[in-house]
Protein backbone atom coordinates (compact mmCIF):
# COMPACT_ATOMS: atom_id res chain seq x y z
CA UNK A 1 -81.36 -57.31 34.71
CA UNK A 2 -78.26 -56.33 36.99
CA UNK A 3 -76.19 -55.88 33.81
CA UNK A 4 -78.63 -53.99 32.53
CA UNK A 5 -78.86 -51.33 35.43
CA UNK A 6 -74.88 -51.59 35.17
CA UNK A 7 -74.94 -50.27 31.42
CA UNK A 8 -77.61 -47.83 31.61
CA UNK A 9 -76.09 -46.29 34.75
CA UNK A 10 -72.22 -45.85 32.93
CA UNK A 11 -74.05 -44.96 29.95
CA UNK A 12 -75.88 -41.89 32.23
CA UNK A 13 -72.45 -41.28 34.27
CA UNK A 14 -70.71 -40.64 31.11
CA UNK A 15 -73.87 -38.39 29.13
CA UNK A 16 -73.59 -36.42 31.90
CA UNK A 17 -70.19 -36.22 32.94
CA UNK A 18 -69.33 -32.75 30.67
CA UNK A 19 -72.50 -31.50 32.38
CA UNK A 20 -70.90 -31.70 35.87
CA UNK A 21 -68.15 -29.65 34.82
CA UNK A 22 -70.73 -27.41 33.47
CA UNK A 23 -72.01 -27.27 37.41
CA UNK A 24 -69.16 -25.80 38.43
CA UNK A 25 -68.87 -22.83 35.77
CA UNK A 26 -73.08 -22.28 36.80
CA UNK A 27 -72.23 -22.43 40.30
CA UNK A 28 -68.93 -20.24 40.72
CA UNK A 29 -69.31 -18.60 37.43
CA UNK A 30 -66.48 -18.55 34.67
CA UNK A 31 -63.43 -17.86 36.81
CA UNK A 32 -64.31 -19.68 39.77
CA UNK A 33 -64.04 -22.36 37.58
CA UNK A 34 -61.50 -21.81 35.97
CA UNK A 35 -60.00 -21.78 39.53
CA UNK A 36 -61.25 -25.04 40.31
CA UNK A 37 -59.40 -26.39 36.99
CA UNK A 38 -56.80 -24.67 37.63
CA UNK A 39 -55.75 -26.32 40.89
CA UNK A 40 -57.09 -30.03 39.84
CA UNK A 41 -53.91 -29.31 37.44
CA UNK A 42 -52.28 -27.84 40.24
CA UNK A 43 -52.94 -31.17 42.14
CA UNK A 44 -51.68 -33.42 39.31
CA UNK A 45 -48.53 -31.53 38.94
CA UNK A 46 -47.68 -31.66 42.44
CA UNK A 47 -48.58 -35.45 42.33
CA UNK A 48 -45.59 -35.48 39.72
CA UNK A 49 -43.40 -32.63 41.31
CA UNK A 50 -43.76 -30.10 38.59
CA UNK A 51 -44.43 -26.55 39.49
CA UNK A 52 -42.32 -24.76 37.27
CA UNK A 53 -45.24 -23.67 35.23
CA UNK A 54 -47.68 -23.23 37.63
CA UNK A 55 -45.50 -21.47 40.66
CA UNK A 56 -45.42 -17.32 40.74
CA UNK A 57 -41.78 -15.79 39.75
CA UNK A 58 -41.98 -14.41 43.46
CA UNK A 59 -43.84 -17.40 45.48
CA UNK A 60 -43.33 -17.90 48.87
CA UNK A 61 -44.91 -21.46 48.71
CA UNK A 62 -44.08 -24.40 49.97
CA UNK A 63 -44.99 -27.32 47.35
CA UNK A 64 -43.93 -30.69 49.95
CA UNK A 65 -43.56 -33.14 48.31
CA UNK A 66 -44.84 -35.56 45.17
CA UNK A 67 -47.00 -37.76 48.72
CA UNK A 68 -48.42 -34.36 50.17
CA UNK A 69 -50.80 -33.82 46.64
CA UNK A 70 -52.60 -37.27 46.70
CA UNK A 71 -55.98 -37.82 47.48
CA UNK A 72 -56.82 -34.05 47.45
CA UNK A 73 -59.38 -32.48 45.41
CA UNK A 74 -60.32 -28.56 44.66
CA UNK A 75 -62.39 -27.56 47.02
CA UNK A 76 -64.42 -23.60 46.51
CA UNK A 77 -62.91 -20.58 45.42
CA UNK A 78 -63.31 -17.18 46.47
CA UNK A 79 -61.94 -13.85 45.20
CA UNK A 80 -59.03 -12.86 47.93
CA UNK A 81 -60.26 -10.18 50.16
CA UNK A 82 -57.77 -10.47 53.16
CA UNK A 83 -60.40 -10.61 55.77
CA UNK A 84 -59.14 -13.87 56.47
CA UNK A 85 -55.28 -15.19 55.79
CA UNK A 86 -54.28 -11.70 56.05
CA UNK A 87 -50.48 -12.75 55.72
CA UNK A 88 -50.98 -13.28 52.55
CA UNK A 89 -52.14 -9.87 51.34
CA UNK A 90 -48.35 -8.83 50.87
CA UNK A 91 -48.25 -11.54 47.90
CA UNK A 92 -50.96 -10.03 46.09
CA UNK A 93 -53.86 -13.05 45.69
CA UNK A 94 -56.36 -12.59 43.23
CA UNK A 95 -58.09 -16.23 44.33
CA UNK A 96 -58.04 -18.51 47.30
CA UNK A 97 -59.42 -21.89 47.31
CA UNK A 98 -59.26 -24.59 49.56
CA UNK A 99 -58.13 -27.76 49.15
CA UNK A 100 -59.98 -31.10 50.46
CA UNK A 101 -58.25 -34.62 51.68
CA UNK A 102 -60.42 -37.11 50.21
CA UNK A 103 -58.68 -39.96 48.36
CA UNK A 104 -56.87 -40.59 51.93
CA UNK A 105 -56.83 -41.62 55.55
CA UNK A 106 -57.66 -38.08 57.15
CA UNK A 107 -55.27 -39.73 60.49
CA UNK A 108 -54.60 -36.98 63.19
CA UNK A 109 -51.96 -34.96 62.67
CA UNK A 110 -50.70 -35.77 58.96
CA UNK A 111 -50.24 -32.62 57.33
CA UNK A 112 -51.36 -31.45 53.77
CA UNK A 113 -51.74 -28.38 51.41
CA UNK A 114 -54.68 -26.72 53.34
CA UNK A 115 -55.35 -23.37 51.00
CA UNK A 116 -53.60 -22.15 47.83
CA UNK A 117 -53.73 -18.34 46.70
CA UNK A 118 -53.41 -17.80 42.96
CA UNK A 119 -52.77 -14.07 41.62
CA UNK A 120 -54.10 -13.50 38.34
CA UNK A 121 -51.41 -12.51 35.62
CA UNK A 122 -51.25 -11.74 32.16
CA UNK A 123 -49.55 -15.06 31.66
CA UNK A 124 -52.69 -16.56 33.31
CA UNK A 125 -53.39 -17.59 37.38
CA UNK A 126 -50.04 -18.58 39.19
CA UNK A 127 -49.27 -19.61 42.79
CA UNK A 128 -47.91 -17.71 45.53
CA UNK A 129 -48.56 -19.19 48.62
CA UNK A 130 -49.97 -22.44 49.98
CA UNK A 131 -50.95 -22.86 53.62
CA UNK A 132 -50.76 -26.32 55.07
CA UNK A 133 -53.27 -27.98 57.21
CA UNK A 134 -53.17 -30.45 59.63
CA UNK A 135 -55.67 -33.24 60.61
CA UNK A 136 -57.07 -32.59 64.72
């Protein structure tokens, strides 16, 4: 009976996993999600300590290092509208989303990518600023 529940439950985890992605596409419509997939990528590549691809010509971010990107996870985007982080209107965001510490232990005062700020190009969303948090 236990292997039973075990099945049918990975067997309804994985019917509806391309539904959850779906949630996020109803929820923050097609480029809020495309945000959100955006920086999971982001995440990954800083987990490996590649930005070249994903880093504005111009950025003023700092990336930290390969440690800094794991356990985080996208958190929501919004459209920039400088009413809040206006430093970075200078850079020209299009997006800012922030970014969560999940996957590790949140321990006072370790430090991690806090916000990112994409700006929407013709070659597609790129990064130009990050703003670091740190756990009170």
């Amino acid at each position: 009976m236990l292997i039973r529940r075990a099945v049918a439950a990975l067997t309804v985890t994985a019917a509806t996993a391309p539904l959850l992605t779906g949630c996020d596409r109803i929820i923050w419509g097609a480029e809020g999600a495309h945000v959100i997939a955006t920086t999971e990528h982001l995440i990954t590549a800083g987990q490996a300590g590649d930005y070249d691809d994903i880093a504005c010509e111009d950025t003023v971010a700092n990336f930290g290092t390969r440690a800094d990107w794991e356990g985080l996870s996208a958190g929501e985007p919004e459209q920039y509208s400088g009413d809040y982080f206006r430093e970075q209107a200078a850079l020209d965001p299009s997006w800012h989303i922030n970014l969560e510490l999940i996957g590790r232990d949140a321990v006072t005062g370790v430090s991690f990518p806090g916000d990112v700020f994409w700006r929407d190009t013709s070659d597609g969303l790129c990064v130009t600023d990050i703003v670091w948090s740190t756990v009170m």
